[in-house]
N, C-alpha and C. Protein backbone atom coordinates (compact mmCIF):
# COMPACT_ATOMS: atom_id res chain seq x y z
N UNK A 1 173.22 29.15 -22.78
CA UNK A 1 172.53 30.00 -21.84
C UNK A 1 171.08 30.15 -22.29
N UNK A 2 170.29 30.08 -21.12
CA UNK A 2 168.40 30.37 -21.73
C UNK A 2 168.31 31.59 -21.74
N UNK A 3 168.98 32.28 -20.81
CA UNK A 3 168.15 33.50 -20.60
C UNK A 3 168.85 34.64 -19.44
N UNK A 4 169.00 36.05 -19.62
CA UNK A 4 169.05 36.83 -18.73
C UNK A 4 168.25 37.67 -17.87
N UNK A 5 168.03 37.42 -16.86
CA UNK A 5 167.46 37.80 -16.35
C UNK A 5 167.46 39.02 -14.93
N UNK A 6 166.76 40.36 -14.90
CA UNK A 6 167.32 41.15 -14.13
C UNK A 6 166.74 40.71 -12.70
N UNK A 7 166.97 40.67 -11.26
CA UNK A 7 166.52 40.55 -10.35
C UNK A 7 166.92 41.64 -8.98
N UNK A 8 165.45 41.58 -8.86
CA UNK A 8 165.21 43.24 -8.03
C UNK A 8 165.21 42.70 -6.58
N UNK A 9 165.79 43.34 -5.80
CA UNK A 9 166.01 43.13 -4.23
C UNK A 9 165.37 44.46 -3.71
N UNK A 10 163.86 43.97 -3.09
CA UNK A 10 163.51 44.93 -2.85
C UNK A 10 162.88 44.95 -1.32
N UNK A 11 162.77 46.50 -0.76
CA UNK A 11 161.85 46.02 0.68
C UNK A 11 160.53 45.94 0.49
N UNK A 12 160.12 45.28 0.92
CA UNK A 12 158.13 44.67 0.81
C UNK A 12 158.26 44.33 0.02
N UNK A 13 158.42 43.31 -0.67
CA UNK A 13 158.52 42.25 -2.11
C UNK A 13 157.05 42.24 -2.91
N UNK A 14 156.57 41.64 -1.46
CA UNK A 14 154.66 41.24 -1.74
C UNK A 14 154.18 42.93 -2.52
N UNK A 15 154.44 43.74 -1.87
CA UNK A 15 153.47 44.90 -2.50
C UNK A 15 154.73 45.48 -3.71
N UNK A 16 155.89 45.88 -3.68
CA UNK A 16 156.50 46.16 -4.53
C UNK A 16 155.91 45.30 -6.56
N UNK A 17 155.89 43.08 -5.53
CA UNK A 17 155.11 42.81 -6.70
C UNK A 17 154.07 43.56 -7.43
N UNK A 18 152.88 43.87 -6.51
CA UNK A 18 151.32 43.93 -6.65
C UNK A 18 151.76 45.70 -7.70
N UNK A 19 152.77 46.48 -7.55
CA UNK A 19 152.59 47.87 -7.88
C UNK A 19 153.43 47.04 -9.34
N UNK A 20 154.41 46.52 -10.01
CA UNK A 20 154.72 46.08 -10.62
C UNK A 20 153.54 45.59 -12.01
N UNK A 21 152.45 44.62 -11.61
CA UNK A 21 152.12 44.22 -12.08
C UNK A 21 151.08 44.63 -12.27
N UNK A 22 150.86 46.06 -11.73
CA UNK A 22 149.66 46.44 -11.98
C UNK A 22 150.60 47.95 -13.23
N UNK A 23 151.17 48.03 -12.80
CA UNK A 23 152.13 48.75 -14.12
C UNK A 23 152.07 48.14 -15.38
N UNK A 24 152.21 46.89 -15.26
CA UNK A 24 153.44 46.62 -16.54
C UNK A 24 151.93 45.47 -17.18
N UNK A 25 151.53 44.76 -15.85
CA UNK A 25 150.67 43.91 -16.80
C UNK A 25 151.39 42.33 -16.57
N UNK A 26 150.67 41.24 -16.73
CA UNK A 26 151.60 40.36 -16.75
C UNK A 26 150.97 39.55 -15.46
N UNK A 27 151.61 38.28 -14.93
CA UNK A 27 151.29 36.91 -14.01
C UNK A 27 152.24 36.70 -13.41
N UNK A 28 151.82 36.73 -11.87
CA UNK A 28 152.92 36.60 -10.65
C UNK A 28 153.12 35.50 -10.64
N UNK A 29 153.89 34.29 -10.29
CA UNK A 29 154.26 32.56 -11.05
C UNK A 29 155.40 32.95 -10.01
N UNK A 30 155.43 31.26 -9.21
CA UNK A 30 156.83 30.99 -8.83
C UNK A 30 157.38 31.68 -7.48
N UNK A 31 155.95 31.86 -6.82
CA UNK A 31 156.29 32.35 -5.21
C UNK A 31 157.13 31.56 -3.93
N UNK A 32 158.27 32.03 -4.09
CA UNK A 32 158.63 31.26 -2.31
C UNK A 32 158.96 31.77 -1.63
N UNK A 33 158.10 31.55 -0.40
CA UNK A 33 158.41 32.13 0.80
C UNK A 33 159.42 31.75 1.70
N UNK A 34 160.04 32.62 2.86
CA UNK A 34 161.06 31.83 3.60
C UNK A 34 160.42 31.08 4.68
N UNK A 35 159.08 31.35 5.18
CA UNK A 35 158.42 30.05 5.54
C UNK A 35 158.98 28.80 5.77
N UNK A 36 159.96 28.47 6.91
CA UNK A 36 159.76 26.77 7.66
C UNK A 36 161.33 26.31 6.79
N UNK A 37 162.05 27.43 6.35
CA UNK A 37 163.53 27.16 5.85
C UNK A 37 164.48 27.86 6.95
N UNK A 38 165.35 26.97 7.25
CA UNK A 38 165.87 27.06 8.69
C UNK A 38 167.05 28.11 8.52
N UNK A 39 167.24 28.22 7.13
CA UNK A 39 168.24 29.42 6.65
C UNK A 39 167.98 31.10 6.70
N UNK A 40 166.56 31.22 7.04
CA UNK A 40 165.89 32.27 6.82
C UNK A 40 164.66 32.43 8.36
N UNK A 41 165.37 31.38 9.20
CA UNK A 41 164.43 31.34 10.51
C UNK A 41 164.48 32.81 10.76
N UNK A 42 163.20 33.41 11.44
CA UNK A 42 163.31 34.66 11.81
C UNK A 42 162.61 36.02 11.02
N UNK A 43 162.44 35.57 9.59
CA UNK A 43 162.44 36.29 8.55
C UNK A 43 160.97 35.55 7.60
N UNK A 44 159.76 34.92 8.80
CA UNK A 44 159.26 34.22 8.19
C UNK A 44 158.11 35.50 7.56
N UNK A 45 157.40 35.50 6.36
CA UNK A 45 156.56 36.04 5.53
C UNK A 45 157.23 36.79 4.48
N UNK A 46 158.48 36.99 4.26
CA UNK A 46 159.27 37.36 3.28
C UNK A 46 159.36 36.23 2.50
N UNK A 47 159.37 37.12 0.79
CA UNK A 47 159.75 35.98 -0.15
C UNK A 47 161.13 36.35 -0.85
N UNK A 48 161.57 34.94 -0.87
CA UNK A 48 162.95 34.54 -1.38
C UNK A 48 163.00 34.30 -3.05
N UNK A 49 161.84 34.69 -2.98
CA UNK A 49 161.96 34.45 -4.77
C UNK A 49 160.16 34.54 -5.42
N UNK A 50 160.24 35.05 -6.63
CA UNK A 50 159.33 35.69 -7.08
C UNK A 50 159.16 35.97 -8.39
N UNK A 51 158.35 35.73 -9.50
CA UNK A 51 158.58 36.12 -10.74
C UNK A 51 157.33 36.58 -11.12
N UNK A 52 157.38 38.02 -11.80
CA UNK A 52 156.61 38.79 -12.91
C UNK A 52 156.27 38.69 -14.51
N UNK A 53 155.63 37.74 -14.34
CA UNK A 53 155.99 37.50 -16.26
C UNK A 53 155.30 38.36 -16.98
N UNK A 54 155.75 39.65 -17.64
CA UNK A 54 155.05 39.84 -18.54
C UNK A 54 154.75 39.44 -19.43
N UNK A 55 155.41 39.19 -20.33
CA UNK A 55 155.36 38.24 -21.36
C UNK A 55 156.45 37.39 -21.82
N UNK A 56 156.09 36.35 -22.76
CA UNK A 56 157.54 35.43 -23.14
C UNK A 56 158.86 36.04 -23.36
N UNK A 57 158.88 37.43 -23.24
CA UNK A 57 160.48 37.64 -23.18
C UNK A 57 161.15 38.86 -22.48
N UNK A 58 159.37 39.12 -21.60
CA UNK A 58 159.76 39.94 -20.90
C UNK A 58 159.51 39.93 -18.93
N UNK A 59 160.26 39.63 -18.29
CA UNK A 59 160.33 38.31 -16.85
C UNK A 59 161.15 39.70 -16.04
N UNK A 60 160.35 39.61 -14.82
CA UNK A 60 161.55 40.36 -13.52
C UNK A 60 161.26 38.97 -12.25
N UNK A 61 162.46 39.08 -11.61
CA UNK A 61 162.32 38.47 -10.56
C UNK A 61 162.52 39.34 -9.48
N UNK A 62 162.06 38.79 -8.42
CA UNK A 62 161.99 39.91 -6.73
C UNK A 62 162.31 38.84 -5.94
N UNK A 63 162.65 39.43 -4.80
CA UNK A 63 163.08 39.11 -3.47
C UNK A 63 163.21 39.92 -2.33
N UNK A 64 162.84 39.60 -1.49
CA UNK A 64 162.93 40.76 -0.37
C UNK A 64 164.39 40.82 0.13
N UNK A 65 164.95 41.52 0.90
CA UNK A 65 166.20 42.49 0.98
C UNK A 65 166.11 41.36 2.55
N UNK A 66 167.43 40.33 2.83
CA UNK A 66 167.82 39.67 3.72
C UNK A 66 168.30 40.42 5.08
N UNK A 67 169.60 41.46 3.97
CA UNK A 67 170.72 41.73 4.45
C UNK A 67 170.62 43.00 5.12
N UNK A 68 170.75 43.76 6.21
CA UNK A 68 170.71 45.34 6.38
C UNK A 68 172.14 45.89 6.21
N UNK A 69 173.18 45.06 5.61
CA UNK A 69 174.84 45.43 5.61
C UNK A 69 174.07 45.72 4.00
N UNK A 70 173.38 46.40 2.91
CA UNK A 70 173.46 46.15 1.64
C UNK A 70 174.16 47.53 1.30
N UNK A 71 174.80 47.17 -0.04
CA UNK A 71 175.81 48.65 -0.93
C UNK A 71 174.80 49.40 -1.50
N UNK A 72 174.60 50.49 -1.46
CA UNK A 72 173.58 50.84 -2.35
C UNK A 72 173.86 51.05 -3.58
N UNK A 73 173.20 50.55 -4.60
CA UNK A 73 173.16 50.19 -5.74
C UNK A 73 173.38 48.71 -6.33
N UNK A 74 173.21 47.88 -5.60
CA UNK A 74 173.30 46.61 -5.14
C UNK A 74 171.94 46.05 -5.10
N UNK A 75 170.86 46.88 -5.71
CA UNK A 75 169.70 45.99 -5.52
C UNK A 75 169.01 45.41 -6.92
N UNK A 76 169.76 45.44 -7.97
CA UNK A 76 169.48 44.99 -8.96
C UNK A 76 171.01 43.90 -9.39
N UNK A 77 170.37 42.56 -9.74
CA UNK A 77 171.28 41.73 -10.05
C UNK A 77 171.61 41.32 -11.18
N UNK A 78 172.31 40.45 -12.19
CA UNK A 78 171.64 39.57 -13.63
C UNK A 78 171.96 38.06 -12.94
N UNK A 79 170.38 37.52 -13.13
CA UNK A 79 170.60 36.32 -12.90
C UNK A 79 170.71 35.36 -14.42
N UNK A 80 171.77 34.45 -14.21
CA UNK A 80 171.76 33.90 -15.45
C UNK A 80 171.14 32.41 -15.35
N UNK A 81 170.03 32.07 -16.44
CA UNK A 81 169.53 30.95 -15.78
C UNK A 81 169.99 29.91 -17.45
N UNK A 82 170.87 28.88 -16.33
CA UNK A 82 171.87 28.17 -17.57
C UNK A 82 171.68 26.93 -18.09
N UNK A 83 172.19 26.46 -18.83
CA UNK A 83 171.52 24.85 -19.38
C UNK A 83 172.44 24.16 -18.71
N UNK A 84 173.20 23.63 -18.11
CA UNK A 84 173.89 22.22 -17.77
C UNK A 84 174.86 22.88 -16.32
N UNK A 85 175.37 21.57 -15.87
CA UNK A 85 176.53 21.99 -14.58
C UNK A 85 177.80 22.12 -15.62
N UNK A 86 178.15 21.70 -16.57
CA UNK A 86 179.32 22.16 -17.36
C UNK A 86 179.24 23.80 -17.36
N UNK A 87 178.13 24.15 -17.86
CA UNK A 87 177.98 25.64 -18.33
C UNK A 87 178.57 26.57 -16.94
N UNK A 88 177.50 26.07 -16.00
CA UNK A 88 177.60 27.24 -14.79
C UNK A 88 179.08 27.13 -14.16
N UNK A 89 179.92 25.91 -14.01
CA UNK A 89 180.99 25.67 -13.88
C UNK A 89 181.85 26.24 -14.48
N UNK A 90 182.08 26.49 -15.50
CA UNK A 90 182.91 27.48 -16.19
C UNK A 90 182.31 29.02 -16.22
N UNK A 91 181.58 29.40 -16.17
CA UNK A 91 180.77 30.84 -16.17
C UNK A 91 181.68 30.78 -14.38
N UNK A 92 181.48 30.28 -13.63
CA UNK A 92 181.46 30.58 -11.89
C UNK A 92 183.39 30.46 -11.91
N UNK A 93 183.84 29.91 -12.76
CA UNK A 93 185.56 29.92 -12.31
C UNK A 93 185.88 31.11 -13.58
N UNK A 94 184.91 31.78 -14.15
CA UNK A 94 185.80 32.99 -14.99
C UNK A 94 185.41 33.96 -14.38
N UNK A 95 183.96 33.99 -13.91
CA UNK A 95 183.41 35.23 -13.06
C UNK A 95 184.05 35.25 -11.59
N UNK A 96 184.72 34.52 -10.98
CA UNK A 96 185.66 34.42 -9.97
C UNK A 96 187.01 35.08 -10.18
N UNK A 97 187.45 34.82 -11.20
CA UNK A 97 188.72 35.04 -11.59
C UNK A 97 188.54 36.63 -11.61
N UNK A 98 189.52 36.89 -10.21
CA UNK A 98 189.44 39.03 -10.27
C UNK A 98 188.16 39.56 -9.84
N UNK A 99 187.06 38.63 -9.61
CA UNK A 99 185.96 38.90 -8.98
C UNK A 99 185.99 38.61 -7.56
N UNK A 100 184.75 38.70 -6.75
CA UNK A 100 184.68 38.38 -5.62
C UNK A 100 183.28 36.93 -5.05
N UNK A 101 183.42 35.85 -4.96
CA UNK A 101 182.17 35.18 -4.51
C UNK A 101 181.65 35.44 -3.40
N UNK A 102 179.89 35.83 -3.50
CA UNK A 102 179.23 35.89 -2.45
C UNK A 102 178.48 34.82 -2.07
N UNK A 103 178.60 34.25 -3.00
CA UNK A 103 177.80 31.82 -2.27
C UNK A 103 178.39 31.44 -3.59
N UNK A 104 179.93 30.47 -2.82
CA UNK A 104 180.16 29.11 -3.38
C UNK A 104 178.73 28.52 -4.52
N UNK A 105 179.75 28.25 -5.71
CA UNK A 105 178.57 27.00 -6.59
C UNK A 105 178.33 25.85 -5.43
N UNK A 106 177.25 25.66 -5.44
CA UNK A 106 176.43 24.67 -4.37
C UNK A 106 175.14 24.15 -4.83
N UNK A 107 174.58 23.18 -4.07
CA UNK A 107 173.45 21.94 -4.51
C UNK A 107 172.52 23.25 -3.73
N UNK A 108 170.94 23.18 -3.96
CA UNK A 108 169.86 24.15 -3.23
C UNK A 108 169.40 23.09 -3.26
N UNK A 109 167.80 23.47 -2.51
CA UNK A 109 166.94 23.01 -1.83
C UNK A 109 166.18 23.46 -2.97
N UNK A 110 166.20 23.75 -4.30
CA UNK A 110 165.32 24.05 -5.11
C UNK A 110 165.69 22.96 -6.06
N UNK A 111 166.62 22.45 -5.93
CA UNK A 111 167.20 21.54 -7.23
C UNK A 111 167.70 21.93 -8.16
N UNK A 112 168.47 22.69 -7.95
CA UNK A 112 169.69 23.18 -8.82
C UNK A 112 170.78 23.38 -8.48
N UNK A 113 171.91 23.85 -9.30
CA UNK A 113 172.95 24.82 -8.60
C UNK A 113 172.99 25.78 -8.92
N UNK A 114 173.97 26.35 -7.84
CA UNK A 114 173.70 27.71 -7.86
C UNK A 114 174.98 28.61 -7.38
N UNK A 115 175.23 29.71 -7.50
CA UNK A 115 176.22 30.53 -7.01
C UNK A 115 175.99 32.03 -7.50
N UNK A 116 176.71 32.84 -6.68
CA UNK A 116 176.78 34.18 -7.26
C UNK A 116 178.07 34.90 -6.56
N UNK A 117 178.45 35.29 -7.69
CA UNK A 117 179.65 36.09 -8.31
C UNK A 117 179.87 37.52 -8.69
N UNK A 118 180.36 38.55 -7.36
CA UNK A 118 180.51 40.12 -8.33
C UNK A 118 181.83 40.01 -9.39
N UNK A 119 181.98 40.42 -10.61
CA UNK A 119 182.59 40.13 -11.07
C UNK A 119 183.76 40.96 -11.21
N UNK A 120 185.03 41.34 -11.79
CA UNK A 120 185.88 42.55 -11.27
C UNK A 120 185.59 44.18 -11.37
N UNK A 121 183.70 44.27 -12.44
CA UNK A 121 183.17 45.55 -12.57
C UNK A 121 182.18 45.80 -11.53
N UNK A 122 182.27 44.39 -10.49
CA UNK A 122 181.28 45.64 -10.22
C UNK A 122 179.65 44.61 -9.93
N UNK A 123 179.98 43.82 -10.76
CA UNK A 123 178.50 43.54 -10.89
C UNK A 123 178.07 42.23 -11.06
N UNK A 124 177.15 42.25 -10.03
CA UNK A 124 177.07 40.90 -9.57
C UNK A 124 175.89 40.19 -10.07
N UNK A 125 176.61 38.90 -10.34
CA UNK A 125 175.88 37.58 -11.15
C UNK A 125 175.24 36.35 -10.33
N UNK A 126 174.16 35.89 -10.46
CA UNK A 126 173.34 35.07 -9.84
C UNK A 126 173.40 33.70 -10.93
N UNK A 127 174.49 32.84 -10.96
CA UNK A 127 174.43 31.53 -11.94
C UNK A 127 173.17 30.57 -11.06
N UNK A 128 172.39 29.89 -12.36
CA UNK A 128 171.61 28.97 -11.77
C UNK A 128 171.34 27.87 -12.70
N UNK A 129 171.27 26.37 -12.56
CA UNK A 129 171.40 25.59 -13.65
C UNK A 129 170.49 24.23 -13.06
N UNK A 130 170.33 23.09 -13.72
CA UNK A 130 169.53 22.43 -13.06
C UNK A 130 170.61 21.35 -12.93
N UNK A 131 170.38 20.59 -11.80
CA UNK A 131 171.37 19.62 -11.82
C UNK A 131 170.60 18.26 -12.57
């Protein structure tokens, strides 16, 4: 595993960033918008992904809020960002097991895989690995 990482689901992503980083300090890196992705038609100027680096070991990621069905307390995730498809493959059939999947492990449009998994506490995991 590289790294854990917390990821914030928030409304207004763009300014939620800008108050973030004017807090904490640190370089916005790694913007995507849902812009011209046919999965997110409708929802164009929202970003789907977002990173705050403060420093080398200290990283938030954002995203704007898709869903209006959300749980509250549901807006903070751990994304785990993993070394190989062996790894996330076994992480995604134990975090299944008594858990619940909210996206099948699957190929993205980012070049990786990917899935996420609440697990039987409660708390839901964002696997991501490079293929």
């Amino acid at each position: 595993m590289k790294r854990i990482v917390p990821h914030l689901m928030i409304e207004n992503c763009k300014e939620a960033i800008a108050y973030y980083q004017e807090l904490f300090g640190g370089e916005v890196k790694n913007i995507q918008l849902s812009d011209g992705i046919e999965m997110f038609k409708g929802q164009e100027g929202k970003y789907i992904h977002a990173e705050l680096h403060v420093n080398e070991q200290c990283i938030l990621y954002l995203a704007d809020i898709f869903s209006q069905d959300r749980t509250k307390g549901s807006d903070v995730q751990l994304a785990l960002e993993l070394e190989n498809e062996a790894e996330i493959t076994r992480l995604f059939k134990g975090l299944s097991q008594g858990g619940k999947v909210k996206m099948e492990l699957q190929d993205t449009f980012w070049g990786a895989k990917y899935a996420v998994v609440t697990d039987p506490y409660g708390i839901t995991w964002e696997l991501n690995a490079p293929q």
